[in-house]
C-alpha atoms as a PDB file:
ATOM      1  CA  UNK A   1     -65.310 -15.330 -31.091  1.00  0.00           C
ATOM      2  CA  UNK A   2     -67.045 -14.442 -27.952  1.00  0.00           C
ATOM      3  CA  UNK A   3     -70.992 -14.440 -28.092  1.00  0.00           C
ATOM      4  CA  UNK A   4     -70.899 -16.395 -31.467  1.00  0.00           C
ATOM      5  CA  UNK A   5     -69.619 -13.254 -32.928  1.00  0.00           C
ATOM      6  CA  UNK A   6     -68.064 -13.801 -36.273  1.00  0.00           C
ATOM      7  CA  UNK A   7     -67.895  -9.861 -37.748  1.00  0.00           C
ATOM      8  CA  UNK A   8     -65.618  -8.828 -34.096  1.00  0.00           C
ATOM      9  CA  UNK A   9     -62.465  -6.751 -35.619  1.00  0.00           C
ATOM     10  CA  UNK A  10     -59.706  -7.310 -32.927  1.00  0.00           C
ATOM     11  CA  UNK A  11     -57.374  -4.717 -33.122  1.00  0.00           C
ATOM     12  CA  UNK A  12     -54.227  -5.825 -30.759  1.00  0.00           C
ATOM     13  CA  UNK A  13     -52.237  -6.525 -27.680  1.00  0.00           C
ATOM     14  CA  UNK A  14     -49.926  -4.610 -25.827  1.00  0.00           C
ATOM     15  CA  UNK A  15     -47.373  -4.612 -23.635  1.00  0.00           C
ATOM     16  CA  UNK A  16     -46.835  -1.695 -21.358  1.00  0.00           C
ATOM     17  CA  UNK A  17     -44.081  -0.930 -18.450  1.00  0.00           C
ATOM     18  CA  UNK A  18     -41.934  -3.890 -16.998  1.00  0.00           C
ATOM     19  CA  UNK A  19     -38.130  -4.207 -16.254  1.00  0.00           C
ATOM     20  CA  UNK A  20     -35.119  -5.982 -17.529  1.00  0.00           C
ATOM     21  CA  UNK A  21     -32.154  -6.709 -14.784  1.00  0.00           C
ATOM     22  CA  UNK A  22     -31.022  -3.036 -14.984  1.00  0.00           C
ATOM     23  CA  UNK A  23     -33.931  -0.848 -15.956  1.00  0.00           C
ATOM     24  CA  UNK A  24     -37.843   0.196 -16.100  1.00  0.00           C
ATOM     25  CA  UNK A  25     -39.663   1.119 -18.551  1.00  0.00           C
ATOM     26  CA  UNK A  26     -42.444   3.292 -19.850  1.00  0.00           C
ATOM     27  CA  UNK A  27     -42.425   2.284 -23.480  1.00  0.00           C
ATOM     28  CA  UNK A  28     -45.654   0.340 -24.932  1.00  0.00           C
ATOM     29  CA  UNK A  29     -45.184  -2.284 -27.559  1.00  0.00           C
ATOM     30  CA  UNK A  30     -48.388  -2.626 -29.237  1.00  0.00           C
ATOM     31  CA  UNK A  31     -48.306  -6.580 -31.577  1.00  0.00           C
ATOM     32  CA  UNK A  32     -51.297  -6.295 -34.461  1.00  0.00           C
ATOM     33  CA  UNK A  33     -54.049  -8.694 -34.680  1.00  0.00           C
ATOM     34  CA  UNK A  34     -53.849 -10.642 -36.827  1.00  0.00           C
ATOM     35  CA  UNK A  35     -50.643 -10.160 -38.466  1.00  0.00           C
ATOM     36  CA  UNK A  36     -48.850 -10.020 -35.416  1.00  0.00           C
ATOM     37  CA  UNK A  37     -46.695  -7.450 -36.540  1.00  0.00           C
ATOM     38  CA  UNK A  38     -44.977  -5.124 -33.406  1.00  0.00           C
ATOM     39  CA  UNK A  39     -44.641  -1.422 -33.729  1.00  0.00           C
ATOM     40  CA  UNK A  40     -43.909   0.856 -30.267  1.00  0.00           C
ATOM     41  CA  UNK A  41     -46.830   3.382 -29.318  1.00  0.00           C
ATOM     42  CA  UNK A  42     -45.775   7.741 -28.869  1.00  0.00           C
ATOM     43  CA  UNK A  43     -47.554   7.330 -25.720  1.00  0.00           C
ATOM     44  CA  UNK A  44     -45.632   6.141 -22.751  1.00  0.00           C
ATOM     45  CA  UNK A  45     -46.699   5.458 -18.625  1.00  0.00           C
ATOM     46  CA  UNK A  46     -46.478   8.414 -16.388  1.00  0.00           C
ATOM     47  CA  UNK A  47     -43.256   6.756 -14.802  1.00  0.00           C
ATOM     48  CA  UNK A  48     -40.665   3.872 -15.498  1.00  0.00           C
ATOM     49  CA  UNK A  49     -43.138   1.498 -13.898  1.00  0.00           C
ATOM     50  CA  UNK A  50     -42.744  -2.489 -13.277  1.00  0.00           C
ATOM     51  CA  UNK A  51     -45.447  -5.069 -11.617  1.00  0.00           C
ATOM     52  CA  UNK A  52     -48.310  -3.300 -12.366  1.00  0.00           C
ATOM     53  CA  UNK A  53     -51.397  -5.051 -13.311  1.00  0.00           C
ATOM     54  CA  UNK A  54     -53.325  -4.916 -16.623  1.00  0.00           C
ATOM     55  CA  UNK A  55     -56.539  -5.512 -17.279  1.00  0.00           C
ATOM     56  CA  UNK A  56     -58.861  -3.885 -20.662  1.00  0.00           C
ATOM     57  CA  UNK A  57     -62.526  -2.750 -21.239  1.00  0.00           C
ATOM     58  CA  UNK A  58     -62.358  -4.386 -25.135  1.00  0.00           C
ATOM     59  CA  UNK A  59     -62.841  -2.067 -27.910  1.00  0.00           C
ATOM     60  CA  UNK A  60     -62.474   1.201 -25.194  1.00  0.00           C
ATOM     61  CA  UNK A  61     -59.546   1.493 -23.769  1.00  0.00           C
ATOM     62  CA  UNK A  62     -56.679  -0.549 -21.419  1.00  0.00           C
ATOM     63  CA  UNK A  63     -55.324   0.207 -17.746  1.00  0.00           C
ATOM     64  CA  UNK A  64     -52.156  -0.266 -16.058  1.00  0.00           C
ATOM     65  CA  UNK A  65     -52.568  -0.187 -12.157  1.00  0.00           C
ATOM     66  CA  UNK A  66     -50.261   0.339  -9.410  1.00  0.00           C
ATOM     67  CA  UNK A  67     -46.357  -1.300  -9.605  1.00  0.00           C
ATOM     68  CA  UNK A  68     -43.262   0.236  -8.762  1.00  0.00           C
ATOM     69  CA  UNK A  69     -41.362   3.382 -10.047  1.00  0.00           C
ATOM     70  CA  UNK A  70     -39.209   4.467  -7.684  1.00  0.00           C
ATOM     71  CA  UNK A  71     -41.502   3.555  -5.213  1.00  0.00           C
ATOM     72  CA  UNK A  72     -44.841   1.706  -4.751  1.00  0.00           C
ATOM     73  CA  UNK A  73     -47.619   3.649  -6.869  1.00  0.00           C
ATOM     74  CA  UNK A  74     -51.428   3.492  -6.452  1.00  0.00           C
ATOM     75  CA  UNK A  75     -51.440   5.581 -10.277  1.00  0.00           C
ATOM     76  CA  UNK A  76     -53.918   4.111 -12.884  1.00  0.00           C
ATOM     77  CA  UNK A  77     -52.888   5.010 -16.545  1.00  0.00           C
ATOM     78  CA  UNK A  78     -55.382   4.506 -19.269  1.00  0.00           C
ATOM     79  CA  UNK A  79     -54.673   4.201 -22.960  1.00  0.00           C
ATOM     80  CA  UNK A  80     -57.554   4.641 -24.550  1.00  0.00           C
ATOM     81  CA  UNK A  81     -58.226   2.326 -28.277  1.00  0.00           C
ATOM     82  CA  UNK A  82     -58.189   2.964 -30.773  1.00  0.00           C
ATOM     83  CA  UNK A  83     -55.981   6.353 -30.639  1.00  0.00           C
ATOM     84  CA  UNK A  84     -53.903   4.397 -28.263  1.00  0.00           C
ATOM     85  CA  UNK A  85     -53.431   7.813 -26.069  1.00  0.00           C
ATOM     86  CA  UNK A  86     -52.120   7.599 -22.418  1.00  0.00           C
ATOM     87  CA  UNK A  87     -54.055   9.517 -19.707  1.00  0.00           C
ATOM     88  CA  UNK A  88     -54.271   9.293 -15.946  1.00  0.00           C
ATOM     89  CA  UNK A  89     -56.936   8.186 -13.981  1.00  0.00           C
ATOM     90  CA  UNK A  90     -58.092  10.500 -10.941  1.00  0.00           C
ATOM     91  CA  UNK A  91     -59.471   7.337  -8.829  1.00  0.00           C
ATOM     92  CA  UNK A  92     -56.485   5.666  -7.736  1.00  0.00           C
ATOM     93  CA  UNK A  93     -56.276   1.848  -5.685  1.00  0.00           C
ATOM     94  CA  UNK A  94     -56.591   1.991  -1.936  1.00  0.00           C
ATOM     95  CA  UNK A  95     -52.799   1.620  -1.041  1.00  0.00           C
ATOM     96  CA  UNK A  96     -49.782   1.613  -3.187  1.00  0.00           C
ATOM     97  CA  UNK A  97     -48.752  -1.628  -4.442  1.00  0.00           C
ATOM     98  CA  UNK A  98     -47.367  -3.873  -6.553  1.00  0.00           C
ATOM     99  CA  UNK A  99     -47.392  -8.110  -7.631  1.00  0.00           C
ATOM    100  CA  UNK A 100     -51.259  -7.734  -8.169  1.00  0.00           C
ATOM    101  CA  UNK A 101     -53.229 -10.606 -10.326  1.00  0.00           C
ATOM    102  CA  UNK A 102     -56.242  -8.655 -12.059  1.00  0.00           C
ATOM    103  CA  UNK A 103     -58.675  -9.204 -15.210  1.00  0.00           C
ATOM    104  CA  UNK A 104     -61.860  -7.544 -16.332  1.00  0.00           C
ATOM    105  CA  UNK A 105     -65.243  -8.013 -16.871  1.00  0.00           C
ATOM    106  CA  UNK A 106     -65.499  -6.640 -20.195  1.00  0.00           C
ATOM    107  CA  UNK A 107     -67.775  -3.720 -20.335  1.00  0.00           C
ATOM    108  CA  UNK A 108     -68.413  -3.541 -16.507  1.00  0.00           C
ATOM    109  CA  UNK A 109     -65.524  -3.903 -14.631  1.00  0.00           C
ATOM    110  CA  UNK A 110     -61.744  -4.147 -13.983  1.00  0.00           C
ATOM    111  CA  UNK A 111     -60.037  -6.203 -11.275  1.00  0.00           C
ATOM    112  CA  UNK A 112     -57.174  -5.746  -9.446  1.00  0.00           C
ATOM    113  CA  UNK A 113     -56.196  -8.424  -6.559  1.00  0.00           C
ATOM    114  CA  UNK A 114     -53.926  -8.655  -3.672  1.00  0.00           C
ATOM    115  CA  UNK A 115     -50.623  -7.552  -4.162  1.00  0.00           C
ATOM    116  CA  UNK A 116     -47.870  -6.138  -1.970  1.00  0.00           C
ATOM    117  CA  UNK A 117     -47.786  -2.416  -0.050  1.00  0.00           C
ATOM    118  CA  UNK A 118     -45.255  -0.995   2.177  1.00  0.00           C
ATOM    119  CA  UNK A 119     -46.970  -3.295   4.899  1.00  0.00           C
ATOM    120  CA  UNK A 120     -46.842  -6.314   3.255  1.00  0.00           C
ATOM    121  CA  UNK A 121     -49.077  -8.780   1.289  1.00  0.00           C
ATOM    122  CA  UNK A 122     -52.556  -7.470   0.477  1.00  0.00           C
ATOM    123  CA  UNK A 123     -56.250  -9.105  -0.073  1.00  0.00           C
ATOM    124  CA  UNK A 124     -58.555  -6.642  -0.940  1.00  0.00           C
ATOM    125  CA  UNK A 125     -59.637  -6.317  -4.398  1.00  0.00           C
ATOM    126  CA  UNK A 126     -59.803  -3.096  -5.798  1.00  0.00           C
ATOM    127  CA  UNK A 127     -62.477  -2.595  -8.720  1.00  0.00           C
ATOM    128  CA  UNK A 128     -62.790   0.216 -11.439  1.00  0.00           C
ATOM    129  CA  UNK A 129     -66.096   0.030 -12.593  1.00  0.00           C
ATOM    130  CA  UNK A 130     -66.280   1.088 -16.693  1.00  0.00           C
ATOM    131  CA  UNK A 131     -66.486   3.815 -18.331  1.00  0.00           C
ATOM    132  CA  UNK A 132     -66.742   6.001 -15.182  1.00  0.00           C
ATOM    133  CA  UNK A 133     -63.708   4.844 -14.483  1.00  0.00           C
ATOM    134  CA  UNK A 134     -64.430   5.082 -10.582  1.00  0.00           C
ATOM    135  CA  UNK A 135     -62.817   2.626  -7.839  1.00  0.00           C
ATOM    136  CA  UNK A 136     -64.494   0.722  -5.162  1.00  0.00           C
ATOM    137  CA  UNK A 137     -63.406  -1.959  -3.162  1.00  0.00           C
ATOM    138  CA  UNK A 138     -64.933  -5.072  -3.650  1.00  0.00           C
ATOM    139  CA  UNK A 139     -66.261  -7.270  -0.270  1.00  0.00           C
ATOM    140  CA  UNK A 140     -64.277  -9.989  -1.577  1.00  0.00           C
ATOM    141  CA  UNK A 141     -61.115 -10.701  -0.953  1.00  0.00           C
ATOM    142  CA  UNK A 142     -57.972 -13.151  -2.040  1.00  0.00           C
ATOM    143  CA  UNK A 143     -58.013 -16.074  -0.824  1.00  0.00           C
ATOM    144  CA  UNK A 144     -54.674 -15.436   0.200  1.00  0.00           C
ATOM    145  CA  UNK A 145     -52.973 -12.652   0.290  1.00  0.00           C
ATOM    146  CA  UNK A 146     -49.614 -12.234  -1.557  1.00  0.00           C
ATOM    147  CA  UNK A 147     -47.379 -10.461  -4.729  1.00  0.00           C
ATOM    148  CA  UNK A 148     -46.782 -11.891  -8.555  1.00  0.00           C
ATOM    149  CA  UNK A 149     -50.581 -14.090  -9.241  1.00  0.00           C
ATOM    150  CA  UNK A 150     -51.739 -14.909 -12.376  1.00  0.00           C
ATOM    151  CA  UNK A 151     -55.053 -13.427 -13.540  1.00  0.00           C
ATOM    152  CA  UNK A 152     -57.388 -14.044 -16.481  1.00  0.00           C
ATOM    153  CA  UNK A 153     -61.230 -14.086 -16.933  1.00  0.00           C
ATOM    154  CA  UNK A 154     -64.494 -15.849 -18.458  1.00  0.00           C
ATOM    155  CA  UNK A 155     -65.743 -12.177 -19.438  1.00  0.00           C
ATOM    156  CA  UNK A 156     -69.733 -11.926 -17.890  1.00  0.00           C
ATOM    157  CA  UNK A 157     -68.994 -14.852 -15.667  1.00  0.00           C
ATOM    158  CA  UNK A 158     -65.536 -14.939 -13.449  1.00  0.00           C
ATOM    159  CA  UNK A 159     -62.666 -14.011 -13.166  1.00  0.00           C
ATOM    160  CA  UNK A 160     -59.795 -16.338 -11.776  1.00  0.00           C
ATOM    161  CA  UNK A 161     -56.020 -15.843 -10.205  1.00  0.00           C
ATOM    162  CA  UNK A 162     -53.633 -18.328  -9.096  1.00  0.00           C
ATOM    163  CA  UNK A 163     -53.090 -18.674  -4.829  1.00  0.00           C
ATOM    164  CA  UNK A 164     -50.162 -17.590  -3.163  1.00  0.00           C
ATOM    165  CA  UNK A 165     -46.411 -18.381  -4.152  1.00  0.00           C
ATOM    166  CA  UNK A 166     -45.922 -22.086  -4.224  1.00  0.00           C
ATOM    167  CA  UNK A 167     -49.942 -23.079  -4.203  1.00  0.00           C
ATOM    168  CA  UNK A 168     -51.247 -24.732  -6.839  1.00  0.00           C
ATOM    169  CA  UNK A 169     -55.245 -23.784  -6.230  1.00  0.00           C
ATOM    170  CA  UNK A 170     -56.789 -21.375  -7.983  1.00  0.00           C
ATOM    171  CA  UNK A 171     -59.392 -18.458  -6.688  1.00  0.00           C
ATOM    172  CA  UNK A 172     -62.588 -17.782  -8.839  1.00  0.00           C
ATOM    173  CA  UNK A 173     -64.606 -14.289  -8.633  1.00  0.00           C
ATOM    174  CA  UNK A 174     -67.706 -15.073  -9.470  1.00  0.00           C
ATOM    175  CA  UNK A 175     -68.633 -11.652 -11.069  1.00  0.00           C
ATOM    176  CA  UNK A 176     -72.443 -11.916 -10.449  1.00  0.00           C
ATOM    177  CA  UNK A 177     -72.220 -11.873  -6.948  1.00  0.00           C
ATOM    178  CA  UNK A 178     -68.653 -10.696  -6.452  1.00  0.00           C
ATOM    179  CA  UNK A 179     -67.961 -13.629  -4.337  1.00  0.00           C
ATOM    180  CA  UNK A 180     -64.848 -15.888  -4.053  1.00  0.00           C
ATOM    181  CA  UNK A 181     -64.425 -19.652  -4.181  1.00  0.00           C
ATOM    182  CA  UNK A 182     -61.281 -22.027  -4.845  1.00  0.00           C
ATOM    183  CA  UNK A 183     -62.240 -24.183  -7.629  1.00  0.00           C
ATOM    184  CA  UNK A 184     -61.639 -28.138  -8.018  1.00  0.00           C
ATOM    185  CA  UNK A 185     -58.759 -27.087 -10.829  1.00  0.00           C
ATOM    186  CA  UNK A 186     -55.299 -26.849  -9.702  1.00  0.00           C
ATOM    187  CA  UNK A 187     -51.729 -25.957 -11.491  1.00  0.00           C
ATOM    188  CA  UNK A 188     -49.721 -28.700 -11.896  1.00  0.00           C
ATOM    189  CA  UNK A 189     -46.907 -27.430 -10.120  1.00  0.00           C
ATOM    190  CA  UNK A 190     -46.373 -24.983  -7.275  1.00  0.00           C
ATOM    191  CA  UNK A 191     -45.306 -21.644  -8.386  1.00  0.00           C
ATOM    192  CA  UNK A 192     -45.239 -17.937  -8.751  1.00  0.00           C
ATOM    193  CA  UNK A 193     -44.937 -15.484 -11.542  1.00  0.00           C
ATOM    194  CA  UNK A 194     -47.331 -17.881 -13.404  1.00  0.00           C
ATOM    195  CA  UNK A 195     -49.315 -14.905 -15.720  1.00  0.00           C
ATOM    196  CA  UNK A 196     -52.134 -15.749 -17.810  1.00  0.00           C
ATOM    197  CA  UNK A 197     -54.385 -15.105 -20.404  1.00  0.00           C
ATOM    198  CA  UNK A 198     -57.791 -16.165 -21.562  1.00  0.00           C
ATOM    199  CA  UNK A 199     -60.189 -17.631 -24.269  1.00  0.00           C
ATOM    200  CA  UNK A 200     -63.196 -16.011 -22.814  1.00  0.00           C
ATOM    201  CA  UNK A 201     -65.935 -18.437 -22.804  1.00  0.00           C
ATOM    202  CA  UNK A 202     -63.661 -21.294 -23.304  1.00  0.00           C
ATOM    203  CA  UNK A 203     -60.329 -21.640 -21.176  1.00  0.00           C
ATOM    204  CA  UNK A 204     -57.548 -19.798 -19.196  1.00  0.00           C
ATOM    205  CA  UNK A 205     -54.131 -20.115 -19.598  1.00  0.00           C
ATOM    206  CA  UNK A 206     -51.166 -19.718 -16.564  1.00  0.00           C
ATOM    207  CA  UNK A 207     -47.890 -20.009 -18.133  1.00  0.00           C
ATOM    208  CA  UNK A 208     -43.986 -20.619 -16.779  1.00  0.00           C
ATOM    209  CA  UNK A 209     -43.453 -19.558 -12.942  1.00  0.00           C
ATOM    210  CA  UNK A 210     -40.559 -20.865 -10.831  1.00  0.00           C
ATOM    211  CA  UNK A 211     -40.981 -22.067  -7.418  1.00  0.00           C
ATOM    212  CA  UNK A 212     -39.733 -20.152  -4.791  1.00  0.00           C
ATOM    213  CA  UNK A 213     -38.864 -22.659  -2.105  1.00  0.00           C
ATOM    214  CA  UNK A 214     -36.182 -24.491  -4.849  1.00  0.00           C
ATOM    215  CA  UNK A 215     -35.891 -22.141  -7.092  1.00  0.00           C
ATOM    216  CA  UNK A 216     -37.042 -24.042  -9.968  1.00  0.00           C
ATOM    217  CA  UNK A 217     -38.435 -22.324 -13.215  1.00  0.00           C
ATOM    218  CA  UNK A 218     -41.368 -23.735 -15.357  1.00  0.00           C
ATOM    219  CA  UNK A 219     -42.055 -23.928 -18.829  1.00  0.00           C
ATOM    220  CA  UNK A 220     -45.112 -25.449 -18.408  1.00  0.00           C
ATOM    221  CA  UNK A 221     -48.575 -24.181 -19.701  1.00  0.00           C
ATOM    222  CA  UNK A 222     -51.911 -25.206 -17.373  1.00  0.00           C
ATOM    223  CA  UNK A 223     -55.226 -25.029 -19.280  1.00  0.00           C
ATOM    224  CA  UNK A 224     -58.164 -24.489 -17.058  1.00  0.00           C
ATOM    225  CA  UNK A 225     -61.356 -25.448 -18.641  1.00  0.00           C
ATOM    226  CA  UNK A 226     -64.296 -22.574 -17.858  1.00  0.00           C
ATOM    227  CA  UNK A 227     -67.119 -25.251 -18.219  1.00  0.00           C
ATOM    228  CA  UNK A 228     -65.941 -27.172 -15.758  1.00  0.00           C
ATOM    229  CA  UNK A 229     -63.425 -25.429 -13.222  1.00  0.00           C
ATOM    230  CA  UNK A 230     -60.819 -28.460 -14.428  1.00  0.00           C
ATOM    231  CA  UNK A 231     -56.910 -27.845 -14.958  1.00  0.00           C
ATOM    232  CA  UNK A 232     -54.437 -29.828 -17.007  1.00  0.00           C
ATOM    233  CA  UNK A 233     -50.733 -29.485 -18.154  1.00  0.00           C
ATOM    234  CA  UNK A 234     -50.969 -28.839 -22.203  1.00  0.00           C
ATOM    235  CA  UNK A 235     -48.396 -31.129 -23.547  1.00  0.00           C
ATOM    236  CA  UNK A 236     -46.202 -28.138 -25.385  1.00  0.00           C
ATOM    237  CA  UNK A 237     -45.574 -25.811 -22.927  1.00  0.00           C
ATOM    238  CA  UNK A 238     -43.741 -22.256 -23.593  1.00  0.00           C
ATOM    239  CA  UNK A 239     -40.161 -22.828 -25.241  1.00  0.00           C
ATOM    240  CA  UNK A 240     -38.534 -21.800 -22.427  1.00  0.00           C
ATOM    241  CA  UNK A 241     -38.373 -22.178 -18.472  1.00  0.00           C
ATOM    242  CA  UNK A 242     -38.945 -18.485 -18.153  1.00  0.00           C
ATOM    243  CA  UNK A 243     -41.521 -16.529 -15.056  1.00  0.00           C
ATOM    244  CA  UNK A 244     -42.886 -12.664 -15.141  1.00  0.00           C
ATOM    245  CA  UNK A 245     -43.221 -12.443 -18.918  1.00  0.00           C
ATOM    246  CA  UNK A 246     -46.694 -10.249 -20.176  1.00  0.00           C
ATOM    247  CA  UNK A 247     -50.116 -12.412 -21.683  1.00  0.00           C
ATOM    248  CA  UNK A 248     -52.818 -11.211 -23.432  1.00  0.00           C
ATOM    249  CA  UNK A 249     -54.992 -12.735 -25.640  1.00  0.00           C
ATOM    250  CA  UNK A 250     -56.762 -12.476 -29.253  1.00  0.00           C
ATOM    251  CA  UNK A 251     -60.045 -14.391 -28.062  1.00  0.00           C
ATOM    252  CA  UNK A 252     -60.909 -17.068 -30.350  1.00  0.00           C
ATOM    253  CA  UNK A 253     -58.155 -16.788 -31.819  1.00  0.00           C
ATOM    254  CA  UNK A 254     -54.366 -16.708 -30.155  1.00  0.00           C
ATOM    255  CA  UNK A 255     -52.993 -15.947 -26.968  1.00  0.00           C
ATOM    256  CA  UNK A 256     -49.517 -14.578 -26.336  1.00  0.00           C
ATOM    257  CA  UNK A 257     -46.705 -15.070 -23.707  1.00  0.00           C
ATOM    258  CA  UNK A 258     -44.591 -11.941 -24.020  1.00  0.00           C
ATOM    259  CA  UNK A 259     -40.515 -11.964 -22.833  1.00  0.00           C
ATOM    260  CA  UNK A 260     -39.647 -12.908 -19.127  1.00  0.00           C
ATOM    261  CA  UNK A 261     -36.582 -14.416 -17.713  1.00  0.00           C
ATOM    262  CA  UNK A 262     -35.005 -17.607 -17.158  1.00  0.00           C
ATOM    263  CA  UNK A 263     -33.416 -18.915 -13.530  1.00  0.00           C
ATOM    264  CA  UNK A 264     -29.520 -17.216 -15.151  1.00  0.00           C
ATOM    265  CA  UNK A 265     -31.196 -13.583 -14.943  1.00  0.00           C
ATOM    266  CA  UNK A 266     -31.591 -13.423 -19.240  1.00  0.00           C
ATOM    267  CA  UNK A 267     -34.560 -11.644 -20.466  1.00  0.00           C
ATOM    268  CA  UNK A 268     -35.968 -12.938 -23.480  1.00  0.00           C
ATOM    269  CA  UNK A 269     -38.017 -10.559 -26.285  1.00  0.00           C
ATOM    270  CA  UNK A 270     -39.635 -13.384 -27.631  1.00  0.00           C
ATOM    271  CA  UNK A 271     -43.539 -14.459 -27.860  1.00  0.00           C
ATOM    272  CA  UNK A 272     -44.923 -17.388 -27.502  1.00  0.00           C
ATOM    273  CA  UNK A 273     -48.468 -17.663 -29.688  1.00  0.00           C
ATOM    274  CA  UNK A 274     -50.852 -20.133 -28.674  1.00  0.00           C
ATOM    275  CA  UNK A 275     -53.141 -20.803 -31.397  1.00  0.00           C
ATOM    276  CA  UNK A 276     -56.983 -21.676 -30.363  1.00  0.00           C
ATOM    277  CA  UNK A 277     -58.382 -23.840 -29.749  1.00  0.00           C
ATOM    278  CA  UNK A 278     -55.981 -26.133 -31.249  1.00  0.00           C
ATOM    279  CA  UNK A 279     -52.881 -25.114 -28.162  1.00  0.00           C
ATOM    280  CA  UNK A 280     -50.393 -25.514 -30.592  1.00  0.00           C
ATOM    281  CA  UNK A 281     -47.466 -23.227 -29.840  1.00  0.00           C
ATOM    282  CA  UNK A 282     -45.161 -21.019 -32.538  1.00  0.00           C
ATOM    283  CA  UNK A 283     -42.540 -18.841 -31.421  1.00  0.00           C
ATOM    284  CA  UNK A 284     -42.109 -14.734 -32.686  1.00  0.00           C
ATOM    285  CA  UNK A 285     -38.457 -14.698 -32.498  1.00  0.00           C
ATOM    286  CA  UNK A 286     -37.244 -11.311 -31.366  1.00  0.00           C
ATOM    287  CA  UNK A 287     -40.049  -9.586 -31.899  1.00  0.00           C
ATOM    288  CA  UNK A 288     -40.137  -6.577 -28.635  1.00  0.00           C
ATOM    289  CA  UNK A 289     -38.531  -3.612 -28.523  1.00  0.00           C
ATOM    290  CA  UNK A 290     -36.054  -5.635 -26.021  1.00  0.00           C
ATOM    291  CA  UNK A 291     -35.889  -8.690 -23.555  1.00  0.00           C
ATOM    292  CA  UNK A 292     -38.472  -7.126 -20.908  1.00  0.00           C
ATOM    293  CA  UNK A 293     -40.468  -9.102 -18.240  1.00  0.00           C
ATOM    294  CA  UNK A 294     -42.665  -7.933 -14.695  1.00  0.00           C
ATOM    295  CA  UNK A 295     -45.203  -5.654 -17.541  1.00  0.00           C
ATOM    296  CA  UNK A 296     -48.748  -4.981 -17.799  1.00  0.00           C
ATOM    297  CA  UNK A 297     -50.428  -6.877 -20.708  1.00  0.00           C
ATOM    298  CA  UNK A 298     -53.898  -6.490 -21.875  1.00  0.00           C
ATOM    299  CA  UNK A 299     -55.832  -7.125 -25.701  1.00  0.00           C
ATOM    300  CA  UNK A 300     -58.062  -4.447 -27.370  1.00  0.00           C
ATOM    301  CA  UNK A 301     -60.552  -7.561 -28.628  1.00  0.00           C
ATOM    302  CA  UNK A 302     -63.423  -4.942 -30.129  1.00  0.00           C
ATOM    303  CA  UNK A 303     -66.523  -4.516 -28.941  1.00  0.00           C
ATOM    304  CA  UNK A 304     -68.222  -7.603 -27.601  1.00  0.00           C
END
């Protein structure tokens, strides 16, 4: 539990947007802590929306930034806990875009990083500051610029996203300062579409990927250790070689790989559950509305 807190009531995680080979989505799949139990939310995005970024102020509400409908979108939807009812943000990000990594500083902050625009491969970091719900843009900036990075975050102390494509460093935010470094941990193999979730206070998590130059897929799971800025392969990995599924996490207690697709095109509606801190891996069996990959994913944790 984060801050020692043993009493924290987490309600869930969701899954919002993403694609399958033919088709976007609006719907919402909301999975119940802790019985991990799926039901799909009335609320829906504004638009059939894919590769937009999630991010959550736990216990208040999540967000759902940029992506594509049937174009680039700068739109910021909001589903607010625990009604779980969609609304619209008036700020929106500085350009419409897609591919971003984000994560949030729980309470203060949400990120979201680089991404792609009608120009090409973005930087800048756009931040909506909580509960305002106002945008800035943030002095830092990526270390490199580019579409589909992993993001996850050591809530009150970093945040972190995977480089560029087939990289293997990773970029830390330092939140205090709003500053960006490369830290000494790197992924264990070079790859995009690597998403990830976090143990706040403990570890993050960047899962599958495939490599763009051979076109490999990845099943692995890295583990980067907050302490100490160190990576290392877990030694069960997700079940499948599968990139762009959705992670959130239950902090303390699980986190979740959610769909994707494998190097034949198949979308999977699977979930992979990560049990912490032990890293031993179960498998929901067909547990989303459908086989669904390129969402938003973000955990309603409470209040902490």
């Amino acid at each position: 539990m984060p801050l020692g807190d043993t009493t924290r009531q987490a309600p869930g995680g969701y899954v919002v947007g993403g694609s399958d080979a033919s088709v976007k989505y609006d719907r919402i799949d909301k999975l119940a802590f802790p019985t991990d139990t799926k039901t799909t939310l009335t609320a829906v995005l504004t638009a059939l929306t894919q590769t937009s970024v999630g991010f959550a102020n736990s216990g208040i509400a999540g967000y759902a930034a940029g992506g594509i409908d049937s174009t680039y979108t700068n739109r910021i939807d909001k589903i607010t806990f625990p009604a779980d009812t969609k609304s619209t943000l008036s700020a929106t990000l500085t350009t419409a875009r897609d591919g971003m990594g984000g994560f949030a500083n729980s309470g203060v902050a949400g990120f979201s990083c680089g991404g792609r625009d009608v120009s090409g491969n973005v930087d800048g970091i756009d931040k909506i500051t909580f509960p305002a719900d106002t945008k800035s843009t943030s002095a830092a900036v990526v270390t490199t610029g580019g579409i589909n990075t992993g993001g996850c975050a050591n809530s009150g102390v970093a945040g972190y996203i995977n480089k560029l494509y087939d990289v293997t460093g990773i970029s830390k935010l330092t939140f205090s300062s709003e500053t960006m470094s490369t830290i000494s941990g790197v992924l264990s193999n070079a790859r995009q579409s690597a998403y990830a979730f976090a143990d706040s206070g403990v570890a993050g998590y960047w899962c599958g990927g495939s490599n763009v130059g051979t076109g490999t897929f990845f099943s692995t799971v890295d583990k980067v250790v907050f302490a100490t800025d160190t990576a290392s392969a877990l030694g069960t990995g997700i079940d499948l070689t599968l990139r762009s599924g959705i992670c959130f996490a239950n902090i303390g207690v699980a986190g979740y790989y959610c769909g994707g697709f494998n190097n034949s095109v198949q979308y999977v509606d699977d979930i992979n559950r990560f049990a912490l801190p032990t890293d031993t891996r179960t498998v929901l069996s067909n547990l989303l509305t459908s086989g669904i990959a390129n969402g938003a994913g973000f955990a309603d944790c409470g209040v902490f």
